[in-house]
N, C-alpha and C. Protein backbone atom coordinates (compact mmCIF):
# COMPACT_ATOMS: atom_id res chain seq x y z
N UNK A 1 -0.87 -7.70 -18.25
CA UNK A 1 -1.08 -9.02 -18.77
C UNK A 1 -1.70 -8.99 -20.17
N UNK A 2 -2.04 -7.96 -20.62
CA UNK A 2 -2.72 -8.16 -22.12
C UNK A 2 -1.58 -8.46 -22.71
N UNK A 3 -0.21 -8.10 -22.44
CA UNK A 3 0.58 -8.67 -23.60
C UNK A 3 0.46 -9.89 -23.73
N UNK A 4 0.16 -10.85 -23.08
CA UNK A 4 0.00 -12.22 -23.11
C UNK A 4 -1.09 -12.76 -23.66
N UNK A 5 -2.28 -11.86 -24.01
CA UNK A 5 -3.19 -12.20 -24.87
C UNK A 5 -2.92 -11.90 -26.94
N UNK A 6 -1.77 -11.24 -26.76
CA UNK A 6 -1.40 -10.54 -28.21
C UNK A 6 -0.27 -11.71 -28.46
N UNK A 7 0.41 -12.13 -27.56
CA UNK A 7 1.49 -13.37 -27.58
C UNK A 7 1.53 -14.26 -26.63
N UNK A 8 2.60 -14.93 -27.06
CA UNK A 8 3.43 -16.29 -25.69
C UNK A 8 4.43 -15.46 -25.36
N UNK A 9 4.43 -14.83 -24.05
CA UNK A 9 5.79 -14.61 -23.94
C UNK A 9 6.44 -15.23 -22.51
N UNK A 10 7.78 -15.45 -22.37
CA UNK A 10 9.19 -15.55 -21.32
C UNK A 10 8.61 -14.25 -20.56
N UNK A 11 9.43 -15.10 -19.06
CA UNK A 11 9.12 -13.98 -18.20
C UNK A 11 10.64 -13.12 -18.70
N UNK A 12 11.54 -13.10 -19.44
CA UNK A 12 12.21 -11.92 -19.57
C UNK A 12 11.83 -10.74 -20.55
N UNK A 13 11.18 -11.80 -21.87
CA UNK A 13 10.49 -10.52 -22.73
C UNK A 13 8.93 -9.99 -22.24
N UNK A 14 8.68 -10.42 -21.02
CA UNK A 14 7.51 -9.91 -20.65
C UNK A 14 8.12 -8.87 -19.78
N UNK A 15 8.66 -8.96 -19.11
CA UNK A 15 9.64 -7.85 -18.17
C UNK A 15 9.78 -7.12 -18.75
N UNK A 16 10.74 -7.24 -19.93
CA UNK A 16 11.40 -5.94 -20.43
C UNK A 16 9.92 -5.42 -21.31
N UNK A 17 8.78 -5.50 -21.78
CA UNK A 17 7.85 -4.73 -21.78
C UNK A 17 7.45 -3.74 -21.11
N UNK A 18 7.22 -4.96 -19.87
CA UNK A 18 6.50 -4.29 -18.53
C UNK A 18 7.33 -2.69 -18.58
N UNK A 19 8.83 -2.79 -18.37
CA UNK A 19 9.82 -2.03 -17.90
C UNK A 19 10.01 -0.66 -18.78
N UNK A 20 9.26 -1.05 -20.36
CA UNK A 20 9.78 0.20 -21.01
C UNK A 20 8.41 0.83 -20.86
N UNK A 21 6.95 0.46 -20.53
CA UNK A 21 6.19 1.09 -20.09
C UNK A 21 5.49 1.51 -18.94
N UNK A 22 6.15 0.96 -17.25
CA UNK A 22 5.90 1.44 -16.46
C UNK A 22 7.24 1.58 -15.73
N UNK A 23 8.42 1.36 -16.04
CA UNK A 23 9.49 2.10 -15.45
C UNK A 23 9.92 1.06 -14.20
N UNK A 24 9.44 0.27 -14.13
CA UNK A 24 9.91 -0.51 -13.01
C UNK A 24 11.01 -1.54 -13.05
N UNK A 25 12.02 -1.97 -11.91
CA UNK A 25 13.27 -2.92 -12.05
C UNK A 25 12.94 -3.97 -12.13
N UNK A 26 13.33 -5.07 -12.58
CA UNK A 26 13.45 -6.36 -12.82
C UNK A 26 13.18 -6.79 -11.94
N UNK A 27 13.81 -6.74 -10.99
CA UNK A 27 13.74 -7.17 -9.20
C UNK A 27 12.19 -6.98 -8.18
N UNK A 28 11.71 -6.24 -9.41
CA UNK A 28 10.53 -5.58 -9.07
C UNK A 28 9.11 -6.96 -9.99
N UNK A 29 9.32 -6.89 -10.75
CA UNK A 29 8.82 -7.56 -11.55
C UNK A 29 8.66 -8.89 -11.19
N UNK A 30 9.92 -9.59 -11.19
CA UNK A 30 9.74 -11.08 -11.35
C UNK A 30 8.90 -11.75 -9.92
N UNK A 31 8.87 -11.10 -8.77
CA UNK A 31 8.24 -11.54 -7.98
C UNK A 31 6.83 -11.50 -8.00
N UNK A 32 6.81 -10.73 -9.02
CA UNK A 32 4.84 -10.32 -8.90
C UNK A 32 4.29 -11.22 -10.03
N UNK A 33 5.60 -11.51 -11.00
CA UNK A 33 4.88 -12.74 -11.92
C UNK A 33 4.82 -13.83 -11.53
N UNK A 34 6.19 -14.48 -10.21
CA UNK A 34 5.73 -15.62 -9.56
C UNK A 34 4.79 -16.07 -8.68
N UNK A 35 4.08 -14.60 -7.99
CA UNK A 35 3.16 -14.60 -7.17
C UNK A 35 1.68 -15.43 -8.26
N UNK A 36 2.12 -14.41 -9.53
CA UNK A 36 0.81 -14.98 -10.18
C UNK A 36 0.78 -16.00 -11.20
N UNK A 37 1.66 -16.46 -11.27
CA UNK A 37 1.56 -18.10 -11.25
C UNK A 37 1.60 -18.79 -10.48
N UNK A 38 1.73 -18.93 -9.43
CA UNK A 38 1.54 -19.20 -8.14
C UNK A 38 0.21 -19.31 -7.92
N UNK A 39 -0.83 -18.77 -7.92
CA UNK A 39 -2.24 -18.23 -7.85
C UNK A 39 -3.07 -18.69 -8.95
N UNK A 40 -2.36 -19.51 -9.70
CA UNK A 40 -2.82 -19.81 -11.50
C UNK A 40 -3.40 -21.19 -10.99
């Protein structure tokens, strides 16, 4: 989540961050960002 303190970002250019530095699928991702907006 610090990228979100350096910018505004879409959950797709936040993904594809996430993805080039911890290696994980998309499919993987988007549920854990809706969880935490969800929780917001």
């Amino acid at each position: 989540m610090a990228f979100l303190i350096q910018e505004d970002l879409y959950g797709y250019a936040l993904t594809k961050k996430i993805q080039i530095i911890l290696g994980v699928s998309e499919s993987t991702i988007y549920p854990i960002l809706r969880r935490l907006m969800k929780n917001d």
